[in-house]
N, C-alpha and C. Protein backbone atom coordinates (compact mmCIF):
# COMPACT_ATOMS: atom_id res chain seq x y z
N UNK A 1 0.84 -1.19 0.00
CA UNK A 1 0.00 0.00 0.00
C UNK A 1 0.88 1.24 0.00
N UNK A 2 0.50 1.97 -0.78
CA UNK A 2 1.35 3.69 -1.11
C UNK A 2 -0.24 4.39 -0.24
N UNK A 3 -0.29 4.57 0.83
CA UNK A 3 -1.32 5.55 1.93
C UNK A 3 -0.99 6.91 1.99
N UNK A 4 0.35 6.88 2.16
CA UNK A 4 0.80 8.23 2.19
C UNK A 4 1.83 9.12 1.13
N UNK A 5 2.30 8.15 0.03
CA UNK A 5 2.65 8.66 -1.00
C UNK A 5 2.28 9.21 -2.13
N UNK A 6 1.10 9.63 -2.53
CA UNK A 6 0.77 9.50 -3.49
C UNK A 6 1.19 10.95 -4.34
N UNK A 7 1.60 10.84 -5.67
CA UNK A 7 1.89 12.09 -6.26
C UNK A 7 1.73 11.58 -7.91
N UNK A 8 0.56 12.46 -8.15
CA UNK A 8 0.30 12.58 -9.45
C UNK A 8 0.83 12.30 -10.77
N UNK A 9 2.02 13.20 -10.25
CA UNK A 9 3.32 13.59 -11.39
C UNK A 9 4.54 12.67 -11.27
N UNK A 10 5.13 12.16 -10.06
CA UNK A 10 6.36 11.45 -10.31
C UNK A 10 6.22 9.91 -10.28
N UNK A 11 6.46 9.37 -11.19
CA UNK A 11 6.23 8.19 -11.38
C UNK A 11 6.75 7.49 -10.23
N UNK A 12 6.54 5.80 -10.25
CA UNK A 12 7.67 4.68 -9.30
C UNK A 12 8.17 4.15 -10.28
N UNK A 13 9.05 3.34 -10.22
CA UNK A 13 9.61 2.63 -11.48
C UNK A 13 9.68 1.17 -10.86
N UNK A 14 9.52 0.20 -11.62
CA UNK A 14 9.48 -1.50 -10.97
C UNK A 14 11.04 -1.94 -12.12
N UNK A 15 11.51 -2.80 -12.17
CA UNK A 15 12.09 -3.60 -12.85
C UNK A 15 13.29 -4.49 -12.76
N UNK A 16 13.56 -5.30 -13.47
CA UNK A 16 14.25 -6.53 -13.57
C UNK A 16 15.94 -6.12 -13.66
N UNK A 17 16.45 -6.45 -12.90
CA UNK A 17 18.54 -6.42 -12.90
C UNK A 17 19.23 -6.81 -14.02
N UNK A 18 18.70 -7.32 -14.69
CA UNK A 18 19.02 -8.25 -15.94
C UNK A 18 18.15 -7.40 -16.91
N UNK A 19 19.57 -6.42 -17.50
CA UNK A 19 19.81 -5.87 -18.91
C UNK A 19 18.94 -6.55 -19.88
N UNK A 20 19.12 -7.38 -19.96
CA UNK A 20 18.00 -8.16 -21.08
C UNK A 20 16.77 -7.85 -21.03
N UNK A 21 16.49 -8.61 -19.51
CA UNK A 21 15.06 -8.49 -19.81
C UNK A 21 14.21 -7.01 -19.57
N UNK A 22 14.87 -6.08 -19.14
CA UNK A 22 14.33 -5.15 -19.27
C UNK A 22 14.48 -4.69 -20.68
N UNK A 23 15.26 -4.48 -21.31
CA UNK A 23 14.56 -4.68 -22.81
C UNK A 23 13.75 -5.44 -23.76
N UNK A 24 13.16 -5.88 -23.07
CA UNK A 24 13.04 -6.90 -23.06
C UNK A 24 11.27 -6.12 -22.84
N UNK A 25 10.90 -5.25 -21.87
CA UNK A 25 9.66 -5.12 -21.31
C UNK A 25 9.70 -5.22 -19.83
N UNK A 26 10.51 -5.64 -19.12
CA UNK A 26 10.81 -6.00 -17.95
C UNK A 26 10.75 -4.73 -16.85
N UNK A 27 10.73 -3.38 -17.42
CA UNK A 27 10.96 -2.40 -16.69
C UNK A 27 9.71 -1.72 -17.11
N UNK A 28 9.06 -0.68 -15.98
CA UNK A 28 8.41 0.40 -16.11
C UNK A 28 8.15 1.29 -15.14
N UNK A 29 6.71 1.93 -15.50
CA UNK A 29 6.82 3.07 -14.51
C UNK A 29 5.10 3.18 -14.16
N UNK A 30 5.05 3.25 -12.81
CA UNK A 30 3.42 3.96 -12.25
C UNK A 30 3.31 4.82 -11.92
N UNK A 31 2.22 5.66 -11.55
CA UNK A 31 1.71 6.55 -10.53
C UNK A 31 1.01 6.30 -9.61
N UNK A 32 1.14 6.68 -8.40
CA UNK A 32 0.36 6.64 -7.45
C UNK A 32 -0.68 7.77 -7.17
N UNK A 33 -1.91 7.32 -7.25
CA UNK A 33 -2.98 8.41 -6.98
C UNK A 33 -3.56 8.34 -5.70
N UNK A 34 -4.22 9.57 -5.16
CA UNK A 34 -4.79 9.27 -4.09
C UNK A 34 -6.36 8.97 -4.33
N UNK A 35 -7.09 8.15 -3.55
CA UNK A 35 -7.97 7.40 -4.33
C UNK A 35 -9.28 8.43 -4.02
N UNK A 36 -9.31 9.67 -3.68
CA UNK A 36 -10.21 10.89 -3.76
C UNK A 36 -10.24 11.02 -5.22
N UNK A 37 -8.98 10.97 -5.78
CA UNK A 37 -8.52 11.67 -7.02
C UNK A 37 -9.01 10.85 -8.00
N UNK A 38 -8.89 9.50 -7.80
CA UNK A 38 -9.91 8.60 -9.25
C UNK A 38 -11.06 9.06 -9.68
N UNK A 39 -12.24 9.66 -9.17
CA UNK A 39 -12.98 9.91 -9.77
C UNK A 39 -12.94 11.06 -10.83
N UNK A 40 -12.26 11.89 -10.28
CA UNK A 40 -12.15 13.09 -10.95
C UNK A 40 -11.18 12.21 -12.59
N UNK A 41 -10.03 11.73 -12.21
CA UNK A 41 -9.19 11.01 -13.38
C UNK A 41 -10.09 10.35 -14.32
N UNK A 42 -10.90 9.73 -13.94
CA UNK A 42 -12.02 8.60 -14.60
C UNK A 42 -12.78 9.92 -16.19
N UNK A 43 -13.11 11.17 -15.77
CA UNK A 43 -13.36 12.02 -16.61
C UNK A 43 -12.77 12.36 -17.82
N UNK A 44 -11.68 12.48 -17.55
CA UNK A 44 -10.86 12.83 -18.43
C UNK A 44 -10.45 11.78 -19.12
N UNK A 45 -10.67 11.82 -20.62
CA UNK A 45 -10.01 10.76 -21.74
C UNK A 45 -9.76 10.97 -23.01
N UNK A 46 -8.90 10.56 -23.47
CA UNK A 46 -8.53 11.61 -24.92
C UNK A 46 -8.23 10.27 -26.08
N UNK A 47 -8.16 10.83 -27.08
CA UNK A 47 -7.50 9.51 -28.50
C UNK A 47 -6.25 10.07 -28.86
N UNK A 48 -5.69 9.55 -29.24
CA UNK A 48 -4.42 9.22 -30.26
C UNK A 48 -4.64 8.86 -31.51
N UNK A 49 -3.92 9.30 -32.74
CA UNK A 49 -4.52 8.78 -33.89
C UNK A 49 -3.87 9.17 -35.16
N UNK A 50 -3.20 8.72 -35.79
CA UNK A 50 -3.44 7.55 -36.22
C UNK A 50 -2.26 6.82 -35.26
N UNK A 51 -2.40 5.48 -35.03
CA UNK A 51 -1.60 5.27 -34.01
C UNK A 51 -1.40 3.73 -34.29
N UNK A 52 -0.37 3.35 -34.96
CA UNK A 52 0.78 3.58 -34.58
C UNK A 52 1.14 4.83 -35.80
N UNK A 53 1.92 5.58 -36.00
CA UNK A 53 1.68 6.74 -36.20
C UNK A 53 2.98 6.72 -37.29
N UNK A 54 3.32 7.86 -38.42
CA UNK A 54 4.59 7.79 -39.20
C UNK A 54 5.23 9.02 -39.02
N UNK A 55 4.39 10.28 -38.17
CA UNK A 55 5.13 11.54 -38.13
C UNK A 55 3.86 12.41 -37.16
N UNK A 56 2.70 12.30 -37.98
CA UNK A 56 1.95 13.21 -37.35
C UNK A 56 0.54 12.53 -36.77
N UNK A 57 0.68 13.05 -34.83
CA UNK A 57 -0.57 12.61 -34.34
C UNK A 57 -1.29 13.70 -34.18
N UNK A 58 -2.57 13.12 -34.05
CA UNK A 58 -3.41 14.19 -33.71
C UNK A 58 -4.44 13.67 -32.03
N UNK A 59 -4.39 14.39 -31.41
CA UNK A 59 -4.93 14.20 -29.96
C UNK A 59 -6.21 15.13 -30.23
N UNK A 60 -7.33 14.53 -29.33
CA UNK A 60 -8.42 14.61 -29.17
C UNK A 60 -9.09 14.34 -28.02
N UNK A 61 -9.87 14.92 -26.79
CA UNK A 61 -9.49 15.55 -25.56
C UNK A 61 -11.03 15.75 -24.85
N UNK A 62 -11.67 14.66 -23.76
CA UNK A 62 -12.78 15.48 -24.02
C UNK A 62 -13.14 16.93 -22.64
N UNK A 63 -11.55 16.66 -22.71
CA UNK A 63 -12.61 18.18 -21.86
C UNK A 63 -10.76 19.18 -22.70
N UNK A 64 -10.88 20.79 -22.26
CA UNK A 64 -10.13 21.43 -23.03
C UNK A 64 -8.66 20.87 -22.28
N UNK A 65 -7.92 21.17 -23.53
CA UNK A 65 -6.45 20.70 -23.00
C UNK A 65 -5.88 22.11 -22.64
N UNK A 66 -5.28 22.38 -21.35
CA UNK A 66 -4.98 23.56 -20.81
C UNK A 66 -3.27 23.45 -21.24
N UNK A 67 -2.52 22.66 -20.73
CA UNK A 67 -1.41 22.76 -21.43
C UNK A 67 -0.91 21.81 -22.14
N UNK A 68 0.19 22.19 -22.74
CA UNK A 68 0.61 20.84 -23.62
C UNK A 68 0.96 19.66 -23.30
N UNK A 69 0.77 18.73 -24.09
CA UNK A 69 1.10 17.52 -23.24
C UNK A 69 2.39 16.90 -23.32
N UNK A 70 2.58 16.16 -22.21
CA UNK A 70 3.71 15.62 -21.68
C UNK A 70 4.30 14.54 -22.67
N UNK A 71 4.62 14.32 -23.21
CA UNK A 71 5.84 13.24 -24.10
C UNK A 71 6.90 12.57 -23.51
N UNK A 72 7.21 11.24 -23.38
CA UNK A 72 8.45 10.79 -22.83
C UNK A 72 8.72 9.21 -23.47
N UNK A 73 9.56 9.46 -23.63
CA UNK A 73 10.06 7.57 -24.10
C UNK A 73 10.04 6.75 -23.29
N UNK A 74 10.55 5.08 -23.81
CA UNK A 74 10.43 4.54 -23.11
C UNK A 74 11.45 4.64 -21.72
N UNK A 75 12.42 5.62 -21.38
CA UNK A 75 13.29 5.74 -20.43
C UNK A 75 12.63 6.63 -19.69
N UNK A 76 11.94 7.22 -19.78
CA UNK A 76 11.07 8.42 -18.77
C UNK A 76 11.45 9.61 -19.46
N UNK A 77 11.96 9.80 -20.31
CA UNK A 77 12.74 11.39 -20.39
C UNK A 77 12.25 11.56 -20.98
N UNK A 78 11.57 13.27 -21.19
CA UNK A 78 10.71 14.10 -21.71
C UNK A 78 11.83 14.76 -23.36
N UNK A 79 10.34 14.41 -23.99
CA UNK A 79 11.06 14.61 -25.46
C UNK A 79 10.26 15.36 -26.28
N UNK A 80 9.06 16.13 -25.77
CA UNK A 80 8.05 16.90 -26.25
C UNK A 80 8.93 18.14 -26.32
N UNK A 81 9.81 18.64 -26.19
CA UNK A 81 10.67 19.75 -26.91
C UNK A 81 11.01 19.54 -28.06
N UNK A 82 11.05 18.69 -28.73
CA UNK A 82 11.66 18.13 -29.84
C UNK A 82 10.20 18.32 -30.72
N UNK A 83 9.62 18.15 -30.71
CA UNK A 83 7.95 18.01 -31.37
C UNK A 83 7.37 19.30 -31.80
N UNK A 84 6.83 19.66 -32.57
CA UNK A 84 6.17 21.03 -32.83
C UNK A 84 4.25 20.71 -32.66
N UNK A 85 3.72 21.74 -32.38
CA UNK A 85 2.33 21.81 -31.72
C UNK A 85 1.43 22.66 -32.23
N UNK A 86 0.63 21.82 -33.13
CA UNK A 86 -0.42 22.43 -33.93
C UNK A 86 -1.97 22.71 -33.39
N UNK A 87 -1.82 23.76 -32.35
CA UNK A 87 -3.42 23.72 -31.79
C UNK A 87 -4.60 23.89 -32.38
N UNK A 88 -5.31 22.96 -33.11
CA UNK A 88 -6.49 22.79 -34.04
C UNK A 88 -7.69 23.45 -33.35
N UNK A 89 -8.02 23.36 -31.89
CA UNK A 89 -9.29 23.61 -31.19
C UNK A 89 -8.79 23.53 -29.86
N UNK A 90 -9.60 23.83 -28.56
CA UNK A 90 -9.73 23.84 -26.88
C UNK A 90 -9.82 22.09 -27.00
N UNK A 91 -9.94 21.53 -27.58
CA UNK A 91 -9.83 19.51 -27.00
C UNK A 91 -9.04 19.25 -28.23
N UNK A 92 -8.59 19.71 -29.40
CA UNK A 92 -7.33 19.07 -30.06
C UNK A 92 -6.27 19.75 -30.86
N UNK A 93 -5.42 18.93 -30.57
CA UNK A 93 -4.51 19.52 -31.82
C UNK A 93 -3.07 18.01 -32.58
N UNK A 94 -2.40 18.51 -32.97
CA UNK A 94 -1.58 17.66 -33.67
C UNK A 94 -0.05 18.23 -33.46
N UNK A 95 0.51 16.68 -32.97
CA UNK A 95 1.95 16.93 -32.64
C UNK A 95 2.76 16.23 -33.86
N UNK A 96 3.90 16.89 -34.08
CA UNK A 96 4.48 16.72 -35.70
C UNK A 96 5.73 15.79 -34.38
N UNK A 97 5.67 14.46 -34.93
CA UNK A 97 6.80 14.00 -34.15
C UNK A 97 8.10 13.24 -35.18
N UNK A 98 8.04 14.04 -36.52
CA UNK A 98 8.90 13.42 -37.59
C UNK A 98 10.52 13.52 -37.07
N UNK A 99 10.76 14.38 -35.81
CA UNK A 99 11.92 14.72 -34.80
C UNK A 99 12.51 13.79 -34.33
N UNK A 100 11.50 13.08 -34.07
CA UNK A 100 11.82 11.77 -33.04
C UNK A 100 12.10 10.67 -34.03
N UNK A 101 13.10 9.55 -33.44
CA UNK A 101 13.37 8.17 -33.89
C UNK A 101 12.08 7.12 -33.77
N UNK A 102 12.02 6.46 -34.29
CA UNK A 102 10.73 5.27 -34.28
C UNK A 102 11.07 4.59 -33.11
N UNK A 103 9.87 4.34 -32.44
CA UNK A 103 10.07 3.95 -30.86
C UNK A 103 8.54 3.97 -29.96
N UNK A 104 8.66 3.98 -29.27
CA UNK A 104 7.35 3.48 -28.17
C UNK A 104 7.34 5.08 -27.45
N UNK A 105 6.48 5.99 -27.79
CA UNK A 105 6.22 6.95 -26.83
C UNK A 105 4.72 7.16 -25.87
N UNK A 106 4.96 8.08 -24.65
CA UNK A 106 3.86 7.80 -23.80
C UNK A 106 3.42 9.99 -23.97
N UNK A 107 1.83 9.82 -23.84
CA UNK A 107 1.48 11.05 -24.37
C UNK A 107 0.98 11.02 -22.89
N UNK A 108 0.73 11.98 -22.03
CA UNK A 108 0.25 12.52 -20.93
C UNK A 108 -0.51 13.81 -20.63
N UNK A 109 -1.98 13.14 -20.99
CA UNK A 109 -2.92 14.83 -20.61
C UNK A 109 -3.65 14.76 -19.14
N UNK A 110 -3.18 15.94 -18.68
CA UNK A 110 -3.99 15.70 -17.20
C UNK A 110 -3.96 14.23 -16.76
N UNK A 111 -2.57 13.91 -16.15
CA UNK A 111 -2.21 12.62 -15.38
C UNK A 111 -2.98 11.44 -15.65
N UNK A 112 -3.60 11.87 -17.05
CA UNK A 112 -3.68 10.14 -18.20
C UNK A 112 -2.90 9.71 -19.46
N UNK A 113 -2.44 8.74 -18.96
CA UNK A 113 -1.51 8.20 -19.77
C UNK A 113 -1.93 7.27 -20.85
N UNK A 114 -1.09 7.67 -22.21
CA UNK A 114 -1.76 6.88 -23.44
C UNK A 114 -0.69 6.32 -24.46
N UNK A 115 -0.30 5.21 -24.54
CA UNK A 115 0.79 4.91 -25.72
C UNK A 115 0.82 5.28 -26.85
N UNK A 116 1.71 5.26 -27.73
CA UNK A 116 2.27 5.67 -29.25
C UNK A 116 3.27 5.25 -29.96
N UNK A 117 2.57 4.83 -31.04
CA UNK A 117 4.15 4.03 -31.83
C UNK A 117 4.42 4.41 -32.91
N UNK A 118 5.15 5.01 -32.99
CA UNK A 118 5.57 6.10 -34.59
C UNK A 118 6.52 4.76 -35.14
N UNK A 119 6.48 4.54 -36.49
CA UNK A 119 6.93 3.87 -37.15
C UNK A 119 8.54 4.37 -37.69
C-alpha cells in the first residue's frame, strides 16, 4: 500500500537487474494516486490517432487541454521539446513527431496516460 505517497506527477519505477530483460519489457513506470482523485481522473479521456503513427498525431481531448502535453520515451525522459504543436481547437490539436526516432512513446494529458508508436 502507497497511503501516504501519493503524487500525481512522479512516477515509481518496478524492474528486472538483468539488462536483457528489461529490454526486453521487464521495466516500467506507475503513478500513485490518491484514491479521492480517481474519480475526478475517470473524466478525463482523450485519442491518439493515427496510431501507430509515421510523423503526425493528432490528440483529441474530451474536456479542453490547458497545457501541452507531456511526451516521454520509453526511459522516462521528456522529449516533447523536440515536437512542434499544432493547436487545431480547446480539446485538439496535432503533434508533428517526424523529430523523433521510431520507438514506443507515452502522451500525458492531465495525469492520463496513453501509448504511441511512430513507425
Amino acid at each position: 500500500k502507497f497511503n501516504d505517497h501519493a503524487n500525481p506527477t512522479i512516477p515509481y519505477m518496478y524492474h528486472c537487474h538483468m539488462l536483457p530483460h528489461e529490454d526486453m519489457g521487464m521495466m516500467g513506470q506507475f503513478l500513485v494516486v490518491d484514491q479521492a482523485a480517481v474519480n475526478e481522473l475517470d473524466q478525463v479521456s482523450f485519442d491518439l490517432y493515427p496510431n501507430p503513427t509515421n510523423g503526425l498525431l493528432l490528440i483529441e481531448s474530451s474536456v479542453a487541454i490547458e497545457n501541452l502535453p507531456d511526451l516521454t520515451d520509453q526511459l522516462g525522459r521528456v522529449v516533447s521539446d523536440q515536437c512542434s504543436v499544432n493547436v487545431l481547437s480547446m480539446n485538439k490539436m496535432e503533434l508533428d513527431l517526424n523529430n523523433l526516432p521510431s520507438g514506443t512513446y507515452f502522451v500525458r494529458i492531465q495525469n492520463v496516460v496513453k501509448m504511441v508508436i511512430k513507425d
